[in-house]
PDB file of N, CA and C in Angstrom:
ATOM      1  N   UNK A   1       3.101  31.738 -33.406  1.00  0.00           N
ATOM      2  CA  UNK A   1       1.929  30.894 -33.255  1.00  0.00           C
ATOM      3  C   UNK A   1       0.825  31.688 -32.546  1.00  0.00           C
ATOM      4  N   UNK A   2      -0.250  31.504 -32.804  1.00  0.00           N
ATOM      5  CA  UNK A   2      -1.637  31.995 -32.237  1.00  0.00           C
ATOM      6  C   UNK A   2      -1.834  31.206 -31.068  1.00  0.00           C
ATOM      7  N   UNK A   3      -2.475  31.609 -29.945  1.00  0.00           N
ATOM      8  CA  UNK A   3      -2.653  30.677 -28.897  1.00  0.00           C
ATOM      9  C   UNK A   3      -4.281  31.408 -28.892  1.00  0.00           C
ATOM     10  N   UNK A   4      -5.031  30.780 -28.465  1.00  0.00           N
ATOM     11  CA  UNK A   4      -6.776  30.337 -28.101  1.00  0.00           C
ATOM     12  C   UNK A   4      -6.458  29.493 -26.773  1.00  0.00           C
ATOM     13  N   UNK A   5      -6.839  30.732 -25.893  1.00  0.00           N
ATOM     14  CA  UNK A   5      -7.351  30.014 -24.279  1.00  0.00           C
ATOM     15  C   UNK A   5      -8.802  30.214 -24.771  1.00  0.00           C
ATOM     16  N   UNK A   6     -10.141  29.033 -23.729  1.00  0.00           N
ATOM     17  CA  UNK A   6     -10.972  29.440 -24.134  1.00  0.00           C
ATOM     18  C   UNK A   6     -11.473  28.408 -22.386  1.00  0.00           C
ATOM     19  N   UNK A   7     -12.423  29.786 -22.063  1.00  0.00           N
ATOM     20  CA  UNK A   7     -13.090  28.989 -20.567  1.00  0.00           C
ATOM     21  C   UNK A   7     -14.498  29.080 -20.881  1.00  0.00           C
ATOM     22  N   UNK A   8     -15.459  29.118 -19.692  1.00  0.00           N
ATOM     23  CA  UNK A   8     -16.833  29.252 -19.813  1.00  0.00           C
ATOM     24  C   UNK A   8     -16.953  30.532 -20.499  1.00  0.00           C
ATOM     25  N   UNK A   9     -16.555  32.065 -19.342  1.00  0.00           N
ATOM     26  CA  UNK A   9     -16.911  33.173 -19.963  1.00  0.00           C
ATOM     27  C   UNK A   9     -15.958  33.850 -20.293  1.00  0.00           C
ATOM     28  N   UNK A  10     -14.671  33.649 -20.821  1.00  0.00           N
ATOM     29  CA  UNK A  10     -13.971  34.403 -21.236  1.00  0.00           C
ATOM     30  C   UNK A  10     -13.053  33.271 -22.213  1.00  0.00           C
ATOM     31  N   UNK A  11     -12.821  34.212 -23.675  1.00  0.00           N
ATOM     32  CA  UNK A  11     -12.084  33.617 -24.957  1.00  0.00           C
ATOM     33  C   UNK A  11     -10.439  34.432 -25.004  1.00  0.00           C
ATOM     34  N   UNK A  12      -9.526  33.917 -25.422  1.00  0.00           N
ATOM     35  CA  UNK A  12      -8.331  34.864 -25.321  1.00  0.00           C
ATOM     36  C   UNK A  12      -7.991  34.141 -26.606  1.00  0.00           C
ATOM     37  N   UNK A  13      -7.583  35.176 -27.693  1.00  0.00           N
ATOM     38  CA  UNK A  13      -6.577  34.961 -28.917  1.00  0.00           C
ATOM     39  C   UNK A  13      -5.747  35.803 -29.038  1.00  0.00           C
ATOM     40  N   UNK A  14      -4.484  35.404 -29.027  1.00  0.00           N
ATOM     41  CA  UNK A  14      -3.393  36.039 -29.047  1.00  0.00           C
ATOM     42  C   UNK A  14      -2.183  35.662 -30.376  1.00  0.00           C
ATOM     43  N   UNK A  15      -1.405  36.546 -30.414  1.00  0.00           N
ATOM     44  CA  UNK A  15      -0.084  36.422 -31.266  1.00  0.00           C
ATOM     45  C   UNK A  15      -0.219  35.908 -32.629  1.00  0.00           C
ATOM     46  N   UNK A  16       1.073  35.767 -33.422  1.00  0.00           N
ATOM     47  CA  UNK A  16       0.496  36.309 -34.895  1.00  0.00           C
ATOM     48  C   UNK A  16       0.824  34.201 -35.116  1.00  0.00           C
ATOM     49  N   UNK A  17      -0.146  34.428 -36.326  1.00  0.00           N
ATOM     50  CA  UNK A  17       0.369  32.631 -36.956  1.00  0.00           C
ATOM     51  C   UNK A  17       1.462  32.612 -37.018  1.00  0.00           C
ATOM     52  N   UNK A  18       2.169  33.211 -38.249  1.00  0.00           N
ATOM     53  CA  UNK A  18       3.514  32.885 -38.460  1.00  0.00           C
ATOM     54  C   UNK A  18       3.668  32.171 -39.522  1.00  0.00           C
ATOM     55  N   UNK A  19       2.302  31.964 -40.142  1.00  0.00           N
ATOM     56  CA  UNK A  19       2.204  31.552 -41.721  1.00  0.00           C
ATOM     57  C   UNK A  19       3.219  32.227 -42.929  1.00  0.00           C
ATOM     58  N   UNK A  20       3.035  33.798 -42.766  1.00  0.00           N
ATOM     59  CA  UNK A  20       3.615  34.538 -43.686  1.00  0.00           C
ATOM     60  C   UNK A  20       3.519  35.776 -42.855  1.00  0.00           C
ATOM     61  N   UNK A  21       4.497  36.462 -43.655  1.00  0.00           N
ATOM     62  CA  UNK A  21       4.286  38.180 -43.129  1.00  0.00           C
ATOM     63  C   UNK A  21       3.024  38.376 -42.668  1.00  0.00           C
ATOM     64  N   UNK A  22       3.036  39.769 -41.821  1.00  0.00           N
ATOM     65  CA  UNK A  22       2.127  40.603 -41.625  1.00  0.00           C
ATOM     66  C   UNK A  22       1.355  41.541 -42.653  1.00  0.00           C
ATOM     67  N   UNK A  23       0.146  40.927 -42.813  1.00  0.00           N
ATOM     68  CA  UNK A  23      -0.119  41.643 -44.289  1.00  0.00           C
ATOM     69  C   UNK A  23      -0.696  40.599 -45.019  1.00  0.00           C
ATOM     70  N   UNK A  24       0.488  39.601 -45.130  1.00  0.00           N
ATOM     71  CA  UNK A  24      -0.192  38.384 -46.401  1.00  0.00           C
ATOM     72  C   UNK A  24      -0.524  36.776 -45.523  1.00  0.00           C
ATOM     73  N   UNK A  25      -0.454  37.290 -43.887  1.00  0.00           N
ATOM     74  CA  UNK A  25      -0.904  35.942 -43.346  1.00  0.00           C
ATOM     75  C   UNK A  25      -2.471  35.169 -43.751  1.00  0.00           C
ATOM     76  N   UNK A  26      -3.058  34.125 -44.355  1.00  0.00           N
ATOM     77  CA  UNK A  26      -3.372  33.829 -44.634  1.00  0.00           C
ATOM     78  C   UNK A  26      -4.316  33.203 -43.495  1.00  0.00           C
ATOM     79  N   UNK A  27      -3.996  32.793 -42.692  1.00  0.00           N
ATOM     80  CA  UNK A  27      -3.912  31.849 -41.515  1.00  0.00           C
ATOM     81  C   UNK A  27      -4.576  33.049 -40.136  1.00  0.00           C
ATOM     82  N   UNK A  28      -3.745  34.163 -40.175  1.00  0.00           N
ATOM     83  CA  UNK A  28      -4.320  35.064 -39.133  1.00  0.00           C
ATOM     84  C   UNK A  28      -5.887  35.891 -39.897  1.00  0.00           C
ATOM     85  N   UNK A  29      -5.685  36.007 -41.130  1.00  0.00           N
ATOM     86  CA  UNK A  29      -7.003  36.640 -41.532  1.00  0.00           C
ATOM     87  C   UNK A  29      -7.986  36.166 -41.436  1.00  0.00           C
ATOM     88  N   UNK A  30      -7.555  34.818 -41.659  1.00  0.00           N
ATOM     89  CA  UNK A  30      -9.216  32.966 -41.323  1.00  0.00           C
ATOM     90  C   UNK A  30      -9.479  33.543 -39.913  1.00  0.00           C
ATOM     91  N   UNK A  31      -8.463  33.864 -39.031  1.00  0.00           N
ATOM     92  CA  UNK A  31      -8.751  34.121 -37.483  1.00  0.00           C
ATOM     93  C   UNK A  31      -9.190  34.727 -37.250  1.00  0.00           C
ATOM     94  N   UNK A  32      -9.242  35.960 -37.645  1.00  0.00           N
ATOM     95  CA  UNK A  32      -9.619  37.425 -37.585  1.00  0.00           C
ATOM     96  C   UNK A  32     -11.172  37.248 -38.195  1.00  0.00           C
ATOM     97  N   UNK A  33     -11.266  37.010 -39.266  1.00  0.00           N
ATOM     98  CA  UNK A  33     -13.019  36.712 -39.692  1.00  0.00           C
ATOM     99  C   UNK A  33     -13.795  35.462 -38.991  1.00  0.00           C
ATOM    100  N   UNK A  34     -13.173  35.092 -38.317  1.00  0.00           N
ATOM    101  CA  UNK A  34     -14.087  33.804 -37.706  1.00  0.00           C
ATOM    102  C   UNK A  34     -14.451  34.743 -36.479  1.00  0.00           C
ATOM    103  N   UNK A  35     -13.453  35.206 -35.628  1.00  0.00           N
ATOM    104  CA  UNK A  35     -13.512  35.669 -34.839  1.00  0.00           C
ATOM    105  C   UNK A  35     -14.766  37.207 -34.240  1.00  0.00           C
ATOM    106  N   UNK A  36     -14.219  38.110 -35.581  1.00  0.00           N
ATOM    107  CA  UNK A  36     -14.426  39.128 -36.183  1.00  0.00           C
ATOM    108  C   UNK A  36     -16.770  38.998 -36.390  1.00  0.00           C
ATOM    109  N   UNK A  37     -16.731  37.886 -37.283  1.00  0.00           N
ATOM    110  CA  UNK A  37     -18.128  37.745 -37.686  1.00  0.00           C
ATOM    111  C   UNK A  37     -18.575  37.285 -36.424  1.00  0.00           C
ATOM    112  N   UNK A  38     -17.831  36.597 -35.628  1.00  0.00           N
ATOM    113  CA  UNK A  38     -18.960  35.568 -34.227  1.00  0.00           C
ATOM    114  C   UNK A  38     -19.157  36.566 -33.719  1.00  0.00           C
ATOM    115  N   UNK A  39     -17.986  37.868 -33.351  1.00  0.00           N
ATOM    116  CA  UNK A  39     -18.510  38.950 -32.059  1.00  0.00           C
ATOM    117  C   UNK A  39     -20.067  39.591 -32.680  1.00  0.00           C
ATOM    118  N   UNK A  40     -19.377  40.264 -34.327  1.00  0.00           N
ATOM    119  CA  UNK A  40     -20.846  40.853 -34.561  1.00  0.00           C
ATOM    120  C   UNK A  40     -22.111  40.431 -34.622  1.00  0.00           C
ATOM    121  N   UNK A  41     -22.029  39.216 -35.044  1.00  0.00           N
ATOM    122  CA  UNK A  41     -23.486  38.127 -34.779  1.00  0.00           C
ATOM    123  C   UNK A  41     -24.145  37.877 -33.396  1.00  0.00           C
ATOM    124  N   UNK A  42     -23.010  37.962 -32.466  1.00  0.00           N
ATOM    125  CA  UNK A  42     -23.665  37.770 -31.219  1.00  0.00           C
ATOM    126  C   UNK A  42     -24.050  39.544 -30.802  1.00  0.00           C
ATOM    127  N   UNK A  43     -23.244  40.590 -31.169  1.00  0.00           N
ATOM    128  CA  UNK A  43     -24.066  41.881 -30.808  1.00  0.00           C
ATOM    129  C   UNK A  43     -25.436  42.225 -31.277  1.00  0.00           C
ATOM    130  N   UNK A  44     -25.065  41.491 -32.922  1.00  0.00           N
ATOM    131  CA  UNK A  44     -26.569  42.056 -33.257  1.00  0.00           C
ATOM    132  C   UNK A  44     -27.611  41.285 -32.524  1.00  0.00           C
ATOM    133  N   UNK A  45     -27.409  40.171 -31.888  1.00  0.00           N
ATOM    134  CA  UNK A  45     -28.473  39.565 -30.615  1.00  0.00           C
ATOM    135  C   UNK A  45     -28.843  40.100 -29.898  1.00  0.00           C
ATOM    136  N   UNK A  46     -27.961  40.701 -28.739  1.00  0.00           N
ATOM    137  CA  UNK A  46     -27.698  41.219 -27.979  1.00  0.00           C
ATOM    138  C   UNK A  46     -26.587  41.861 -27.437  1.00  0.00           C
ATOM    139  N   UNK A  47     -26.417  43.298 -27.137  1.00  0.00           N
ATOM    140  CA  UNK A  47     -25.352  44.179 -27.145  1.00  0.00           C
ATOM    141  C   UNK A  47     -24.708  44.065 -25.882  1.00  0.00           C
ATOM    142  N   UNK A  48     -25.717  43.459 -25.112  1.00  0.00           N
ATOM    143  CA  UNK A  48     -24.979  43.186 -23.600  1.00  0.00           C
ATOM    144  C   UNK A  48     -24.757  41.738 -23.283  1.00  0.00           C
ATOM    145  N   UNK A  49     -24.474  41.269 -24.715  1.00  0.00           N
ATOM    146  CA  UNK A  49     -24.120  39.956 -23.872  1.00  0.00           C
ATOM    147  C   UNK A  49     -22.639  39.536 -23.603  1.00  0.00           C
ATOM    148  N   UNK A  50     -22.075  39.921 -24.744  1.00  0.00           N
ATOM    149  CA  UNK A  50     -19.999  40.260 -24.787  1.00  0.00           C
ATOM    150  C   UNK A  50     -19.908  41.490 -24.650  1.00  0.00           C
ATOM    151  N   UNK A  51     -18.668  41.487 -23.891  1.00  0.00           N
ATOM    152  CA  UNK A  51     -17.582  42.511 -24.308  1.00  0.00           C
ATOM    153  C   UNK A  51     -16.175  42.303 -24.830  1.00  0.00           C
ATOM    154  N   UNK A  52     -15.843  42.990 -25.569  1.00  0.00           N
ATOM    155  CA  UNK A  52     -14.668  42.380 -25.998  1.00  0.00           C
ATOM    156  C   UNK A  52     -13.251  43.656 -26.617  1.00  0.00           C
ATOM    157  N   UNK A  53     -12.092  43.265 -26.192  1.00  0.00           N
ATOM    158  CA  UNK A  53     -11.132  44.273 -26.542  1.00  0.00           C
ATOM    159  C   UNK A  53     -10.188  43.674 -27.455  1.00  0.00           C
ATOM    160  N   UNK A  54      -9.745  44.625 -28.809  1.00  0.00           N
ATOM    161  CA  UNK A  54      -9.028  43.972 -29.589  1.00  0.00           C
ATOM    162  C   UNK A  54      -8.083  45.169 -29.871  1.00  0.00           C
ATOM    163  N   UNK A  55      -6.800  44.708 -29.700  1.00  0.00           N
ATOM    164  CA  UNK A  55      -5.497  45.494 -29.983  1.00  0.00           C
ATOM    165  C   UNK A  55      -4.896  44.566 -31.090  1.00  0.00           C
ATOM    166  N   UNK A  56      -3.383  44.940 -31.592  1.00  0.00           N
ATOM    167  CA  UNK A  56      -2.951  43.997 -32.514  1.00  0.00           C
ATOM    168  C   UNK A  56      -2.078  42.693 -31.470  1.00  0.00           C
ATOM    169  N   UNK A  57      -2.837  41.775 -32.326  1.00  0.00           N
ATOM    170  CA  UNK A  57      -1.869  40.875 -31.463  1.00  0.00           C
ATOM    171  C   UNK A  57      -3.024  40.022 -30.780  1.00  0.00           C
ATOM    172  N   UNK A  58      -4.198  40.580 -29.971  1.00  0.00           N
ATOM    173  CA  UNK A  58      -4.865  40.248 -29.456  1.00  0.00           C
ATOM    174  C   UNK A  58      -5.922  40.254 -29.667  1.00  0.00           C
ATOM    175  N   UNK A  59      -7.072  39.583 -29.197  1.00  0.00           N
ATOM    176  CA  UNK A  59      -8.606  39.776 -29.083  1.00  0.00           C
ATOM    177  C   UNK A  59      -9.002  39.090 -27.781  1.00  0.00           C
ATOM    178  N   UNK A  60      -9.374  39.914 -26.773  1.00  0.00           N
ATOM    179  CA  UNK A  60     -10.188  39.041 -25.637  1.00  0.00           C
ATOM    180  C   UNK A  60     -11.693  38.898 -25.895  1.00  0.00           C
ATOM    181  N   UNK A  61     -12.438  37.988 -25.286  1.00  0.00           N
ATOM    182  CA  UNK A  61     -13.724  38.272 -25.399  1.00  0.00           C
ATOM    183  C   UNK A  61     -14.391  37.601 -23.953  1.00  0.00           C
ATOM    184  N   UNK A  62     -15.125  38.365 -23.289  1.00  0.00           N
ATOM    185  CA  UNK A  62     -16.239  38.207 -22.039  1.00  0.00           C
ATOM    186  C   UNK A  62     -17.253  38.208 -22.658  1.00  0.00           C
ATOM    187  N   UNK A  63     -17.979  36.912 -22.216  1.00  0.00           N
ATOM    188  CA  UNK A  63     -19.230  36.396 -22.362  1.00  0.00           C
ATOM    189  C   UNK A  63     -20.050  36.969 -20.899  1.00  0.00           C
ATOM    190  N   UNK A  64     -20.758  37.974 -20.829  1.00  0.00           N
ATOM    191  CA  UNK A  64     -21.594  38.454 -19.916  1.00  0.00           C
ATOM    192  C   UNK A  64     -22.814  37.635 -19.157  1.00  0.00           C
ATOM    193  N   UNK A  65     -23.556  37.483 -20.483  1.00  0.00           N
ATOM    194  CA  UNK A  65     -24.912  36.654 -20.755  1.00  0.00           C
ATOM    195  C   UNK A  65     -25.094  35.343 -21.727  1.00  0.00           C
ATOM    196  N   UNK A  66     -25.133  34.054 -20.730  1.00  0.00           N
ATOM    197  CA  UNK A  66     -25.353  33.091 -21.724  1.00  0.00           C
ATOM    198  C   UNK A  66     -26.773  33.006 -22.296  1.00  0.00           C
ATOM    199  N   UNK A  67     -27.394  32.805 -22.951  1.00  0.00           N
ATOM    200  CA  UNK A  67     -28.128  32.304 -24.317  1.00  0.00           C
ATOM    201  C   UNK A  67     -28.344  31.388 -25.017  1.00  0.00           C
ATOM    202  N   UNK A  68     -29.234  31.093 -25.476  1.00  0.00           N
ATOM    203  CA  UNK A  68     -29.080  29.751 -26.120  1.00  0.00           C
ATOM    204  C   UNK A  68     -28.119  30.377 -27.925  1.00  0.00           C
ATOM    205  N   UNK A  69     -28.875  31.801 -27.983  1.00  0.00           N
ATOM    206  CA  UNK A  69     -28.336  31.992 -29.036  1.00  0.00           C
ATOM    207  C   UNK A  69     -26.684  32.341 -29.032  1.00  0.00           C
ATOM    208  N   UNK A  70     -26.558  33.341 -28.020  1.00  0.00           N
ATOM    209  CA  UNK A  70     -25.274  33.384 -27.992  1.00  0.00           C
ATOM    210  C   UNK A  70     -24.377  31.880 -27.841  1.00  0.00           C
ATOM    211  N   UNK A  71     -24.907  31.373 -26.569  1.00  0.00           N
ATOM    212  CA  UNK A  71     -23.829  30.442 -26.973  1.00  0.00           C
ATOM    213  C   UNK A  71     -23.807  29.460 -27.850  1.00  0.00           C
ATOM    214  N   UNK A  72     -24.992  29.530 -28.710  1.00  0.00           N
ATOM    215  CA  UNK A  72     -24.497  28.967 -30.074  1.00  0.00           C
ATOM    216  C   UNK A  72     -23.640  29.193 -31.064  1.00  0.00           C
ATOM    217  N   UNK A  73     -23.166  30.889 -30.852  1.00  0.00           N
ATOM    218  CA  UNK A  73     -22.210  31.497 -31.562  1.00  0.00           C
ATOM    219  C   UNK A  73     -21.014  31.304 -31.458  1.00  0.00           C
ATOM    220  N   UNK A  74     -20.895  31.131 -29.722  1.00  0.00           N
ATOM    221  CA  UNK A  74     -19.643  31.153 -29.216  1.00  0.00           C
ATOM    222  C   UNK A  74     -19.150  29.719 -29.905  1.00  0.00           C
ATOM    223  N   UNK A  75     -20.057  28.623 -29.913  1.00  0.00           N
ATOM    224  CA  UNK A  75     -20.020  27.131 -29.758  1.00  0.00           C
ATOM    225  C   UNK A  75     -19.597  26.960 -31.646  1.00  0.00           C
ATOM    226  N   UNK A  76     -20.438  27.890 -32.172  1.00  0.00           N
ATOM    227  CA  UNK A  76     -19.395  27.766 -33.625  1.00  0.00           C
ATOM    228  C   UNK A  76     -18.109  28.137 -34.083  1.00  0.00           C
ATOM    229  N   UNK A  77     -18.287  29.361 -33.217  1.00  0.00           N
ATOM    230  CA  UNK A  77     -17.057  30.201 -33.721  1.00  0.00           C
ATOM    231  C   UNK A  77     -15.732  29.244 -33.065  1.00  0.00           C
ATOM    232  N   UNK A  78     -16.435  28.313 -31.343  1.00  0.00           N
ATOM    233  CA  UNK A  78     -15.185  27.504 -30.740  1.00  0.00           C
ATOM    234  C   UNK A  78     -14.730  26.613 -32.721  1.00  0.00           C
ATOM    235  N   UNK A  79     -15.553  25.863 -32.841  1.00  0.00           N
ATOM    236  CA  UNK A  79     -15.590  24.833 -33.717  1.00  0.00           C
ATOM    237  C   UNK A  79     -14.805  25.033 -35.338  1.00  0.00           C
ATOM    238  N   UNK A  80     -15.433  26.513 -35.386  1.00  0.00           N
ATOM    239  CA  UNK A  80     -14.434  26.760 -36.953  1.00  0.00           C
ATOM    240  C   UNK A  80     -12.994  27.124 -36.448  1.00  0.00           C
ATOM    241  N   UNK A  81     -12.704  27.480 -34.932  1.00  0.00           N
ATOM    242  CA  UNK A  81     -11.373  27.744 -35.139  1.00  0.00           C
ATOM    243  C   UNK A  81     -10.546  26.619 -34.661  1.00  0.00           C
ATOM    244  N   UNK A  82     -11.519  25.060 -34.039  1.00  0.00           N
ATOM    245  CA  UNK A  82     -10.598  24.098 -34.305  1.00  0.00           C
ATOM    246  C   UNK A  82     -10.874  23.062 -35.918  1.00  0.00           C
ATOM    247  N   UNK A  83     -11.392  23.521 -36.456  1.00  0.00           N
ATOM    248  CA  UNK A  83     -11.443  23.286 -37.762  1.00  0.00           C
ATOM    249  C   UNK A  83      -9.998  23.824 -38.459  1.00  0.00           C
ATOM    250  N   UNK A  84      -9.582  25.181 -38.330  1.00  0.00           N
ATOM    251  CA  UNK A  84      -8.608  25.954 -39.182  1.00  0.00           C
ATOM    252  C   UNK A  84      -7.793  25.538 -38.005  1.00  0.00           C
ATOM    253  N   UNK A  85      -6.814  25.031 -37.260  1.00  0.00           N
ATOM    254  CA  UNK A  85      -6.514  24.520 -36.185  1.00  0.00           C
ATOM    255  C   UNK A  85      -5.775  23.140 -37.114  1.00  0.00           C
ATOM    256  N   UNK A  86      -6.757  22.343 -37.427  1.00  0.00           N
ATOM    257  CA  UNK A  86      -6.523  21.037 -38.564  1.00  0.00           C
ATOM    258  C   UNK A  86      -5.541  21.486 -39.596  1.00  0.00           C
ATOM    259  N   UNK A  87      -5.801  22.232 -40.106  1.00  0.00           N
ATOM    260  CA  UNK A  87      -5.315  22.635 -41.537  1.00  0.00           C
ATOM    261  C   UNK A  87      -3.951  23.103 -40.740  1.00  0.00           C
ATOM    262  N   UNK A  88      -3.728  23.728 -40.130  1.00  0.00           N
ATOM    263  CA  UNK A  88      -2.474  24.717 -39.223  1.00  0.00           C
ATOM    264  C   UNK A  88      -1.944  24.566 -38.212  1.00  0.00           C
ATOM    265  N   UNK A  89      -1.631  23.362 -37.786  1.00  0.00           N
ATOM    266  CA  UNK A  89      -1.486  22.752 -36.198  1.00  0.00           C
ATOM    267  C   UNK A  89       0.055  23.439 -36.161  1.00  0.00           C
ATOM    268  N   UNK A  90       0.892  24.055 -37.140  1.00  0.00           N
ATOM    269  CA  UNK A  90       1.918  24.485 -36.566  1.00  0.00           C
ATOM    270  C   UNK A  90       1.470  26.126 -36.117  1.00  0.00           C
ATOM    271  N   UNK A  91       0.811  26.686 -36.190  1.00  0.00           N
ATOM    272  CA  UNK A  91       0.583  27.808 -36.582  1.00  0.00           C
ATOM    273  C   UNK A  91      -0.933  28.575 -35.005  1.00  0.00           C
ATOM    274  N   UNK A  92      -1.599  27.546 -35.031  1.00  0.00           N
ATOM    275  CA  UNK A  92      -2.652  27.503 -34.047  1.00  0.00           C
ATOM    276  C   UNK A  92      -2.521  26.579 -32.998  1.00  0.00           C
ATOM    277  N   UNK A  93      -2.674  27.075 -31.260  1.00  0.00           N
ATOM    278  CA  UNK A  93      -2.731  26.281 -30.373  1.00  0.00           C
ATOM    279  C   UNK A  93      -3.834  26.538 -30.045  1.00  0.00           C
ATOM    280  N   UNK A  94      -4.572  25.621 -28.979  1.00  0.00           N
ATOM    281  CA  UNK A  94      -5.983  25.628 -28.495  1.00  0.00           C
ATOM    282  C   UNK A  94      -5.848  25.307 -26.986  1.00  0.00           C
ATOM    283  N   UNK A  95      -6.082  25.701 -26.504  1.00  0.00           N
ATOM    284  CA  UNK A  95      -5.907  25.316 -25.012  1.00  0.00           C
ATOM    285  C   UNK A  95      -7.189  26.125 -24.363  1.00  0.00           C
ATOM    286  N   UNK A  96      -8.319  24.425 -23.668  1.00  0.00           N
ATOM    287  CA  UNK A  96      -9.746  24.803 -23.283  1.00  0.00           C
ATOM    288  C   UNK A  96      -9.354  24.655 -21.534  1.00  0.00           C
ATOM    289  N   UNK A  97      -9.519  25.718 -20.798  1.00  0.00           N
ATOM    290  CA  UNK A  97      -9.281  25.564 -19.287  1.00  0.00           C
ATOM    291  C   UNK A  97     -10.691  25.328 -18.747  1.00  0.00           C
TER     292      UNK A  97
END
Protein backbone atom coordinates (compact mmCIF):
# COMPACT_ATOMS: atom_id res chain seq x y z
CA UNK A 1 0.00 0.00 0.00
CA UNK A 2 1.09 3.65 -0.66
CA UNK A 3 0.80 5.82 2.36
CA UNK A 4 0.41 9.97 1.77
CA UNK A 5 1.25 11.85 5.05
CA UNK A 6 0.48 15.31 4.13
CA UNK A 7 1.00 18.55 6.71
CA UNK A 8 1.20 22.31 6.01
CA UNK A 9 4.86 22.18 4.61
CA UNK A 10 5.85 18.93 4.10
CA UNK A 11 4.10 15.91 1.70
CA UNK A 12 5.45 12.21 2.26
CA UNK A 13 4.56 9.32 -0.35
CA UNK A 14 5.78 6.25 0.28
CA UNK A 15 5.70 2.36 -0.68
CA UNK A 16 4.52 0.56 -3.65
CA UNK A 17 0.38 0.11 -4.36
CA UNK A 18 0.39 -3.37 -4.70
CA UNK A 19 -1.98 -3.22 -7.61
CA UNK A 20 0.35 -5.35 -9.81
CA UNK A 21 4.02 -5.92 -10.24
CA UNK A 22 6.62 -3.47 -10.41
CA UNK A 23 6.61 -2.34 -13.87
CA UNK A 24 2.86 -2.87 -14.73
CA UNK A 25 1.44 -1.05 -11.50
CA UNK A 26 -1.15 0.90 -12.81
CA UNK A 27 -2.10 2.57 -9.61
CA UNK A 28 1.66 3.65 -8.65
CA UNK A 29 2.21 5.27 -12.19
CA UNK A 30 -1.38 7.56 -11.60
CA UNK A 31 0.94 8.41 -8.41
CA UNK A 32 3.98 9.06 -9.84
CA UNK A 33 2.39 11.54 -12.64
CA UNK A 34 0.17 13.35 -10.33
CA UNK A 35 2.87 13.73 -8.18
CA UNK A 36 5.66 13.98 -10.78
CA UNK A 37 3.61 16.98 -12.94
CA UNK A 38 2.55 19.05 -9.47
CA UNK A 39 6.46 19.25 -8.47
CA UNK A 40 7.32 20.49 -12.08
CA UNK A 41 4.47 23.00 -12.31
CA UNK A 42 5.22 24.42 -9.11
CA UNK A 43 9.21 24.77 -10.19
CA UNK A 44 8.43 26.26 -13.26
CA UNK A 45 6.74 29.06 -10.79
CA UNK A 46 9.19 29.19 -8.71
CA UNK A 47 12.43 27.16 -8.11
CA UNK A 48 12.61 28.08 -4.53
CA UNK A 49 9.53 27.31 -3.46
CA UNK A 50 9.85 23.12 -2.96
CA UNK A 51 12.31 20.93 -2.42
CA UNK A 52 11.88 17.62 -2.88
CA UNK A 53 13.78 14.04 -2.75
CA UNK A 54 12.71 11.03 -4.64
CA UNK A 55 14.29 7.52 -4.26
CA UNK A 56 12.28 4.32 -5.16
CA UNK A 57 9.73 3.79 -2.87
CA UNK A 58 9.53 7.32 -1.92
CA UNK A 59 8.92 10.97 -2.72
CA UNK A 60 9.17 13.68 0.03
CA UNK A 61 8.25 17.11 -0.73
CA UNK A 62 9.04 20.63 1.41
CA UNK A 63 7.00 23.39 0.68
CA UNK A 64 9.53 26.38 1.38
CA UNK A 65 7.31 29.26 0.08
CA UNK A 66 3.60 29.48 0.20
CA UNK A 67 1.84 31.21 -2.80
CA UNK A 68 -1.21 31.58 -3.91
CA UNK A 69 0.07 29.78 -6.94
CA UNK A 70 1.94 27.22 -5.42
CA UNK A 71 -0.42 26.33 -3.09
CA UNK A 72 -2.83 25.94 -5.59
CA UNK A 73 -0.72 23.18 -6.93
CA UNK A 74 -0.13 21.60 -3.87
CA UNK A 75 -4.14 21.93 -3.20
CA UNK A 76 -4.69 19.97 -6.62
CA UNK A 77 -2.23 17.65 -6.67
CA UNK A 78 -3.72 17.04 -2.54
CA UNK A 79 -7.21 16.49 -4.47
CA UNK A 80 -6.30 14.21 -7.55
CA UNK A 81 -4.57 11.93 -5.21
CA UNK A 82 -7.71 11.64 -3.05
CA UNK A 83 -9.62 11.26 -6.14
CA UNK A 84 -7.31 8.01 -7.28
CA UNK A 85 -7.59 7.14 -3.46
CA UNK A 86 -11.63 6.46 -4.46
CA UNK A 87 -10.94 4.23 -7.19
CA UNK A 88 -8.04 2.29 -4.83
CA UNK A 89 -8.89 2.50 -1.19
CA UNK A 90 -7.10 -0.89 -0.90
CA UNK A 91 -4.06 0.23 -2.43
CA UNK A 92 -3.80 4.15 -1.19
CA UNK A 93 -3.83 5.55 2.42
CA UNK A 94 -4.11 9.27 3.18
CA UNK A 95 -3.32 10.42 6.39
CA UNK A 96 -3.56 14.64 6.77
CA UNK A 97 -1.57 15.56 10.22
Amino acid sequence: MTKIIINKDHIEIKGHAMFDEYGKDIVCAALSSIVITSINGILSIDKEAIKYNQKKGLIEIDILKHSKEVDALILNMINLLKELKLQYKKNIQIEEV
